[in-house]
C-alpha atoms as a PDB file:
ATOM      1  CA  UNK A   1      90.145  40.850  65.145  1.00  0.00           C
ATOM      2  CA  UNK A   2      88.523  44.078  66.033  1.00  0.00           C
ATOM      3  CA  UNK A   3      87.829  44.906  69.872  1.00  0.00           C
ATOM      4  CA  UNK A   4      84.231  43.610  69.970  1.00  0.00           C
ATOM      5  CA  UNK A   5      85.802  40.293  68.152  1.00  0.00           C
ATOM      6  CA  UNK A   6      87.908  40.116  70.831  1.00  0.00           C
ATOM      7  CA  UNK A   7      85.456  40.954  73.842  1.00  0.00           C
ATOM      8  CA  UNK A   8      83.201  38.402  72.646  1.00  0.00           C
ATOM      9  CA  UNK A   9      85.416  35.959  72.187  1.00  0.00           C
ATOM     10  CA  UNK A  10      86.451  35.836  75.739  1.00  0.00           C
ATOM     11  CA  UNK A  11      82.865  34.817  76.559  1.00  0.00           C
ATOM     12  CA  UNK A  12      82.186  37.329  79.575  1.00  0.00           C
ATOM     13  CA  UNK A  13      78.924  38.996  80.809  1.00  0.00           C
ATOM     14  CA  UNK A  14      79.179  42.245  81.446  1.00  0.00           C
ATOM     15  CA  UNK A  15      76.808  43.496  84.240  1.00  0.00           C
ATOM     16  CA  UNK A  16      74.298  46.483  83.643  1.00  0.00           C
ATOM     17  CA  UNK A  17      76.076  49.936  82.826  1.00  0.00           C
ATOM     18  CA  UNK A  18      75.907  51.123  87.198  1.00  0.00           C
ATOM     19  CA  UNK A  19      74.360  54.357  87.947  1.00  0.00           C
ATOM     20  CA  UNK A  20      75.448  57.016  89.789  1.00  0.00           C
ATOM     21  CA  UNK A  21      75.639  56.785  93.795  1.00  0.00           C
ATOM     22  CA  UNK A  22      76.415  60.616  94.223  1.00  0.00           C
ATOM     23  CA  UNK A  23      76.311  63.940  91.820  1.00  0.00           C
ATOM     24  CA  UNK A  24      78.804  62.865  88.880  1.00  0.00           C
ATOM     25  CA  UNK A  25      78.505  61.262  85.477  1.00  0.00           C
ATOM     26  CA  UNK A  26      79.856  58.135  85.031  1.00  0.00           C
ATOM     27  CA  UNK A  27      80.861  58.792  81.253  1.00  0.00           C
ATOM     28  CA  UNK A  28      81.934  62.206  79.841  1.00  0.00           C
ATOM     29  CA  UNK A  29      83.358  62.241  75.945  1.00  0.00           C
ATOM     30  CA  UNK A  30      85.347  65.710  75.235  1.00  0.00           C
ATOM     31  CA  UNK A  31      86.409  66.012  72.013  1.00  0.00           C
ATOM     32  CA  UNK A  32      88.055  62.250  71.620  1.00  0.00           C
ATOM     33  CA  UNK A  33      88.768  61.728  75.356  1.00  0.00           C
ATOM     34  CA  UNK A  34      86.512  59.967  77.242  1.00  0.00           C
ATOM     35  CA  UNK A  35      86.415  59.567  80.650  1.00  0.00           C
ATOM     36  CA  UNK A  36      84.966  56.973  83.574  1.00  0.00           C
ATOM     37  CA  UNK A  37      84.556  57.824  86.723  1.00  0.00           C
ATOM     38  CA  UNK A  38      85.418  55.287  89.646  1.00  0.00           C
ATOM     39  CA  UNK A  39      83.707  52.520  88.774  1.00  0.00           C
ATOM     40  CA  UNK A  40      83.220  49.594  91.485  1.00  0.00           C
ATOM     41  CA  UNK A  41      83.033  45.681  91.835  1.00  0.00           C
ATOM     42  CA  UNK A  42      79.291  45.065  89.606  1.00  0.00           C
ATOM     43  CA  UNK A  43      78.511  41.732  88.945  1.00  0.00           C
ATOM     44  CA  UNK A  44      76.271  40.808  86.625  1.00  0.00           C
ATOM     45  CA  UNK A  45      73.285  39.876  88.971  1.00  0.00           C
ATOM     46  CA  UNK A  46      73.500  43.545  90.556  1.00  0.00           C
ATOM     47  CA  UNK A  47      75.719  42.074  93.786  1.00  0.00           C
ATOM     48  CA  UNK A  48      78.990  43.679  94.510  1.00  0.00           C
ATOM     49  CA  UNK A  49      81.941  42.198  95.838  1.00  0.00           C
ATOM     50  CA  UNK A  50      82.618  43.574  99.357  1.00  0.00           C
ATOM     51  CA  UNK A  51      85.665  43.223 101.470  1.00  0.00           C
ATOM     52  CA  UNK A  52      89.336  44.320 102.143  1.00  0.00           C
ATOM     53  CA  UNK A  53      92.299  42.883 100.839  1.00  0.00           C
ATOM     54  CA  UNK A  54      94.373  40.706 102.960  1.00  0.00           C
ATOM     55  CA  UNK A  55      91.911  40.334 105.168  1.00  0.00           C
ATOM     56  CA  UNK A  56      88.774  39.031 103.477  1.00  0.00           C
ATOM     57  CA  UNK A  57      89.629  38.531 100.050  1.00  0.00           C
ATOM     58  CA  UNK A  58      93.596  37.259  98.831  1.00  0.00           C
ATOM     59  CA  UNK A  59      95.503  38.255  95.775  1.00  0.00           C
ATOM     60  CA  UNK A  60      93.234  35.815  93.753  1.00  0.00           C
ATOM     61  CA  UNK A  61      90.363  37.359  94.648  1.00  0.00           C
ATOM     62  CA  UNK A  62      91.313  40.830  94.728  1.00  0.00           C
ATOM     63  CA  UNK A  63      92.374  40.419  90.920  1.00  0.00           C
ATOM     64  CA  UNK A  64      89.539  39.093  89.954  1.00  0.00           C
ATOM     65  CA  UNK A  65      87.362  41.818  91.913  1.00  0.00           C
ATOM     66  CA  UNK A  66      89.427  44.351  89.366  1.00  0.00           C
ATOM     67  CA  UNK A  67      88.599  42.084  86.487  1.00  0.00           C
ATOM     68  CA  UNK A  68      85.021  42.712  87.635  1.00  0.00           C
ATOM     69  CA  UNK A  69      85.284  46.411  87.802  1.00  0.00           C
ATOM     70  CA  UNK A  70      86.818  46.316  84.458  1.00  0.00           C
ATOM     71  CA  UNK A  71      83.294  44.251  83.327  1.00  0.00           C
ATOM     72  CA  UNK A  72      81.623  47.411  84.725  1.00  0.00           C
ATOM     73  CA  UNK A  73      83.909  49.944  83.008  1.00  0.00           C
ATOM     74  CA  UNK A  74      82.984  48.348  79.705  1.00  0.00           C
ATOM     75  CA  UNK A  75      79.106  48.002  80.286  1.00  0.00           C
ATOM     76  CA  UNK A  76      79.371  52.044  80.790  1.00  0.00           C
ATOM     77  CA  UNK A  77      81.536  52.056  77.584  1.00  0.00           C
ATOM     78  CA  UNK A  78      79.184  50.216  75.341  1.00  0.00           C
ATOM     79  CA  UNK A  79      75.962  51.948  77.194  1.00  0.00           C
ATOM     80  CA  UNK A  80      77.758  54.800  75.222  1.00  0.00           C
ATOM     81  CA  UNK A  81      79.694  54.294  72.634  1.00  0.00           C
ATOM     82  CA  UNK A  82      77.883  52.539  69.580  1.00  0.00           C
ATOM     83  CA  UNK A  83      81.036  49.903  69.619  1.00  0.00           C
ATOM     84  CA  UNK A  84      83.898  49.541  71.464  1.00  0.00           C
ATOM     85  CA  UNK A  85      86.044  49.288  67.867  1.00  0.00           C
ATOM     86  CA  UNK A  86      85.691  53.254  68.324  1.00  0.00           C
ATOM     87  CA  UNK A  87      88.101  53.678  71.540  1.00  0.00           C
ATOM     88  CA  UNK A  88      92.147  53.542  69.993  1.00  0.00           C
ATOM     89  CA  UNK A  89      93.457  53.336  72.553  1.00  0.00           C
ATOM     90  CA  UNK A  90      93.303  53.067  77.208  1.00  0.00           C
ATOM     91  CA  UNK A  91      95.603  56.256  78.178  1.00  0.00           C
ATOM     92  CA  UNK A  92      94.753  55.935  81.956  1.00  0.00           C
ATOM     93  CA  UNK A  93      94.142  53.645  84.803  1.00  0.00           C
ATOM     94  CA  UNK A  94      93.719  54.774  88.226  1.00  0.00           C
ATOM     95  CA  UNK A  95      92.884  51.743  90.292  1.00  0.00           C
ATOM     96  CA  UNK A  96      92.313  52.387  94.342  1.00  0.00           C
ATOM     97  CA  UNK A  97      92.593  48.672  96.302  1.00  0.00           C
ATOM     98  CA  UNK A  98      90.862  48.843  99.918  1.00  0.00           C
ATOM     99  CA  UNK A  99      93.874  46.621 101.994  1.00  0.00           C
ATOM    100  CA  UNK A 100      95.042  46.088 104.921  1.00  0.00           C
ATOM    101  CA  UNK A 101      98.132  48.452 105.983  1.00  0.00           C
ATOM    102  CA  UNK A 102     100.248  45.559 105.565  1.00  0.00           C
ATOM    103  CA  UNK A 103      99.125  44.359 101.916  1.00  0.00           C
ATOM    104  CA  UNK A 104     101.814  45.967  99.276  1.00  0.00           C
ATOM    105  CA  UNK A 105     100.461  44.329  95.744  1.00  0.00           C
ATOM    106  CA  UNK A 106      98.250  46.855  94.705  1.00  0.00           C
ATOM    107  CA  UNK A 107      99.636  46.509  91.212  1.00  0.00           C
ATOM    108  CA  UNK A 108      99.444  43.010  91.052  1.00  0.00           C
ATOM    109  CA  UNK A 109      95.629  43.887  92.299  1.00  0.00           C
ATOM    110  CA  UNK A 110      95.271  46.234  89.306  1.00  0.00           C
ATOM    111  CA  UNK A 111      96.697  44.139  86.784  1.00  0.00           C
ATOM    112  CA  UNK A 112      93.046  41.857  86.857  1.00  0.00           C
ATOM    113  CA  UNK A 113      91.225  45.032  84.921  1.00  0.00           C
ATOM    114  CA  UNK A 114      94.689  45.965  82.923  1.00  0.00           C
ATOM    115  CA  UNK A 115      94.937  42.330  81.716  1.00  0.00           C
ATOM    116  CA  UNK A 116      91.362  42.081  80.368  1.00  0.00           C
ATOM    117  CA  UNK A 117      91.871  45.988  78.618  1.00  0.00           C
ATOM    118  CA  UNK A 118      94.665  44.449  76.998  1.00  0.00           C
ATOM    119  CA  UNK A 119      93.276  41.468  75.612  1.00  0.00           C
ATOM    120  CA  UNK A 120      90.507  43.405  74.058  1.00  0.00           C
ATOM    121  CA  UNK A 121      92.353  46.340  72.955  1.00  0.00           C
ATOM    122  CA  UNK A 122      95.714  44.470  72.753  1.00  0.00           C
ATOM    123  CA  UNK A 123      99.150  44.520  74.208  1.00  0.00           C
ATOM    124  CA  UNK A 124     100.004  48.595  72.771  1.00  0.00           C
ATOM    125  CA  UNK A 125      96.448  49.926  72.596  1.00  0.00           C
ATOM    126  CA  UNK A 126      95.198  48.496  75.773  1.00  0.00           C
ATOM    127  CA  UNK A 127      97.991  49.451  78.175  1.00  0.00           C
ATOM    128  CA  UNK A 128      98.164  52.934  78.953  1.00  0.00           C
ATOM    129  CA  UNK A 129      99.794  54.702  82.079  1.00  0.00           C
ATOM    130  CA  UNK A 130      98.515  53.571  85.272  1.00  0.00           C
ATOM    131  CA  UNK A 131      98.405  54.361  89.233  1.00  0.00           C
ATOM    132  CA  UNK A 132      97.270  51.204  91.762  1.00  0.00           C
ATOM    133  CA  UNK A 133      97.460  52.744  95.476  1.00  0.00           C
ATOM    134  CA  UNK A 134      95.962  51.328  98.805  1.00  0.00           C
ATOM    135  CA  UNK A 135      93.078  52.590  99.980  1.00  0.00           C
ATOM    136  CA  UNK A 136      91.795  52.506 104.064  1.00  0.00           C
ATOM    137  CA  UNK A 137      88.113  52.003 102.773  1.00  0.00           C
ATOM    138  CA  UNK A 138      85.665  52.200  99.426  1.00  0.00           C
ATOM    139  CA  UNK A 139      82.364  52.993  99.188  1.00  0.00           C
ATOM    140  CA  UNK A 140      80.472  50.293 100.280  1.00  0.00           C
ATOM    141  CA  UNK A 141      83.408  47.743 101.573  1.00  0.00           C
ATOM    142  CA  UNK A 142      84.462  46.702  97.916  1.00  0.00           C
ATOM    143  CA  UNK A 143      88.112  45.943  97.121  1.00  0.00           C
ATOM    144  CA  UNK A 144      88.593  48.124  94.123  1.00  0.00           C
ATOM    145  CA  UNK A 145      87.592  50.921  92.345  1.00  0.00           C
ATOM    146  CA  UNK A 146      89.252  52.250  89.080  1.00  0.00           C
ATOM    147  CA  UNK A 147      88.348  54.951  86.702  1.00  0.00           C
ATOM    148  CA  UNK A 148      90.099  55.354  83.262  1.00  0.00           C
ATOM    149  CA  UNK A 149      90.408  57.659  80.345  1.00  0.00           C
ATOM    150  CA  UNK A 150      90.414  56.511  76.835  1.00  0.00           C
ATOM    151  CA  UNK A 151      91.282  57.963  73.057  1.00  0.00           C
ATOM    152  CA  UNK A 152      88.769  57.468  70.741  1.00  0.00           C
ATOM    153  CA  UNK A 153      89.026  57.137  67.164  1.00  0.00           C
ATOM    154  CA  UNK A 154      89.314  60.044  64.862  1.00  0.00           C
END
């Protein structure tokens, strides 16, 4: 199955591509690197999911608030990309979990947007290197934020 097989299969909605809140781009392509910047909890009716970890949200919750930003990473990728079949590959995953000091799972946070890149891209292509570090707050209260590079296809 090819990655837009895949994506569809799993039956998710993806919210509207977000915009930019400051002076950046969201999606720059160099050669056959493309980057995302920070990217945040979108849902699909324009809400975000607000709140710091281990205080307002759990694990649970925080993993599916990176699942979400995940949703948002790909709405920018298919806003520019004609498919995602033409990415081989996630290189790069920086995801940023606002916690409490206490809270020490950040990876476990992360692994809700590296779990849905794999099963799209699969276990080799869509696990790349990855950071997951604590944050003491995100724009606007969310949980997460992650931006990630990808290789596309030659």
């Amino acid at each position: 199955m090819t990655a837009e097989d895949k994506f569809a299969s799993l039956n998710l909605i993806l919210p509207d591509p977000p915009k930019p809140l400051g002076v950046y781009k969201p999606f720059l392509q160099i050669g056959n690197m493309v980057y995302v910047s920070g990217h945040g909890t979108l849902r699909a009716d324009g809400t975000l999911i607000r709140g710091c970890v281990g205080k307002d949200l759990d694990l649970d919750q925080a993993k599916l608030a990176a699942r979400q930003v995940g949703l948002a990473i790909i709405a920018t990728l298919k806003d520019n990309l004609s498919s995602l079949d033409q990415i081989e590959r996630v290189v790069k995953v920086l995801g940023m979990v606002y916690a409490i000091p206490e809270f020490g799972q950040h990876p476990l946070v992360i692994n809700g947007c590296s779990e849905l890149f794999a099963n799209i891209w699969g276990r080799e292509k869509g696990v790349g290197v990855r950071s997951a570090v604590g944050m003491g707050s995100l724009p606007d209260n969310i949980p997460v934020e992650i931006e990630a590079q990808f290789l596309l296809k030659s």
